[in-house]
Protein backbone atom coordinates (compact mmCIF):
# COMPACT_ATOMS: atom_id res chain seq x y z
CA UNK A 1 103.85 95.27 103.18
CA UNK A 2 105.81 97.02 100.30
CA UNK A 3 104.21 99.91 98.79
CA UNK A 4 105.46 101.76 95.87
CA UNK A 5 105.04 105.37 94.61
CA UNK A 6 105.38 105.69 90.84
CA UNK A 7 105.36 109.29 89.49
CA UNK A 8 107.73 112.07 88.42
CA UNK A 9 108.38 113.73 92.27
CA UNK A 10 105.23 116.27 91.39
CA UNK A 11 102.98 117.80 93.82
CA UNK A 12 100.77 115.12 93.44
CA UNK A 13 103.44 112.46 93.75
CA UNK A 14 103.89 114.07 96.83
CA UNK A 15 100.33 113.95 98.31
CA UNK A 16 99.91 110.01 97.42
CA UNK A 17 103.22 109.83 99.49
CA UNK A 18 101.71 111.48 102.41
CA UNK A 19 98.17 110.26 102.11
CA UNK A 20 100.02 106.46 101.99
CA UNK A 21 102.06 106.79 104.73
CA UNK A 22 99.38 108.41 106.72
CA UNK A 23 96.84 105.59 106.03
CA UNK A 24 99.74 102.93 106.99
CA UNK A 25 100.31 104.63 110.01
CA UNK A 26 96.75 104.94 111.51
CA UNK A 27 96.21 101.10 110.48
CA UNK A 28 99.43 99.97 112.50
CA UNK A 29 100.68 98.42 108.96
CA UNK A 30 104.25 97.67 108.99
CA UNK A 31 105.44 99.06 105.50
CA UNK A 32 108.66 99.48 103.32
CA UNK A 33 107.67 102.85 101.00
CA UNK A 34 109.87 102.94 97.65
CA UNK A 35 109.47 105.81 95.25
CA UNK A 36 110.05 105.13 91.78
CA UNK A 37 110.65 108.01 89.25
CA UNK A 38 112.51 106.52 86.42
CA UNK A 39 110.31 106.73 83.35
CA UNK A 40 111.49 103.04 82.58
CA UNK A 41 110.71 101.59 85.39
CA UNK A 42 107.54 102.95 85.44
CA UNK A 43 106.36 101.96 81.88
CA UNK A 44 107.50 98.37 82.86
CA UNK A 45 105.48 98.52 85.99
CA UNK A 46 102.64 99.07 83.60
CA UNK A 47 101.47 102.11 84.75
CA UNK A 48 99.28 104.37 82.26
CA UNK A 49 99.17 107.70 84.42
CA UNK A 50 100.85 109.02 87.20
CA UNK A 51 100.50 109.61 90.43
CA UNK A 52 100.35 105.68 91.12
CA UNK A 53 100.00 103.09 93.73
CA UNK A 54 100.93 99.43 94.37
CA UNK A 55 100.68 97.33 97.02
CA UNK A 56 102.92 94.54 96.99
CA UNK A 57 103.61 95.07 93.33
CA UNK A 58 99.69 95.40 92.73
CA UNK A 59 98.51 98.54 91.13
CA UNK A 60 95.71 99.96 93.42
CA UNK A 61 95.61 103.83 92.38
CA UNK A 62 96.64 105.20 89.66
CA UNK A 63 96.24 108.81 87.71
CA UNK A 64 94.46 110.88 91.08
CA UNK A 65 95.30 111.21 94.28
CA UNK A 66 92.81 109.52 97.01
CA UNK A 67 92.29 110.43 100.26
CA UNK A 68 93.40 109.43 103.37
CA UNK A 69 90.02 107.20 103.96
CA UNK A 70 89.91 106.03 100.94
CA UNK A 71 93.56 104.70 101.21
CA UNK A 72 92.46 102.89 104.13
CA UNK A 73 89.51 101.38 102.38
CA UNK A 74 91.74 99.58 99.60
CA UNK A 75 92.02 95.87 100.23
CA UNK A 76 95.08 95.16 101.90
């Protein structure tokens, strides 16, 4: 599973990072985390407001910061 982080490296940026890898981890999902930060690149991804989340190139989350459960609740 690829999962990307879009977002400027803020504390919230941050927090989705954790939170993400967290929920991967206690799922036993196999992931690749990228972080993108590049304004460019994520305008093109089509993302509207950051912190955001996709899942193999899917936007799932974007503009807050969900929890730990509620990562794990996101289809897959």
């Amino acid at each position: 599973m690829k999962l990307k982080i879009y977002g400027s490296g803020c504390a919230k940026c941050s927090l989705l990072t954790q939170h993400t890898e967290t929920a991967a981890q206690e799922l036993g999902i196999e992931y690749e985390l990228e972080k993108v930060t590049d304004m460019n690149q994520i305008i093109d991804a089509g993302v509207m407001r950051t912190p955001a989340l996709a899942v193999d190139e899917a936007i799932v989350v974007e503009g807050k910061v969900p929890s730990t459960n509620e990562l794990k609740k996101l289809p897959a």
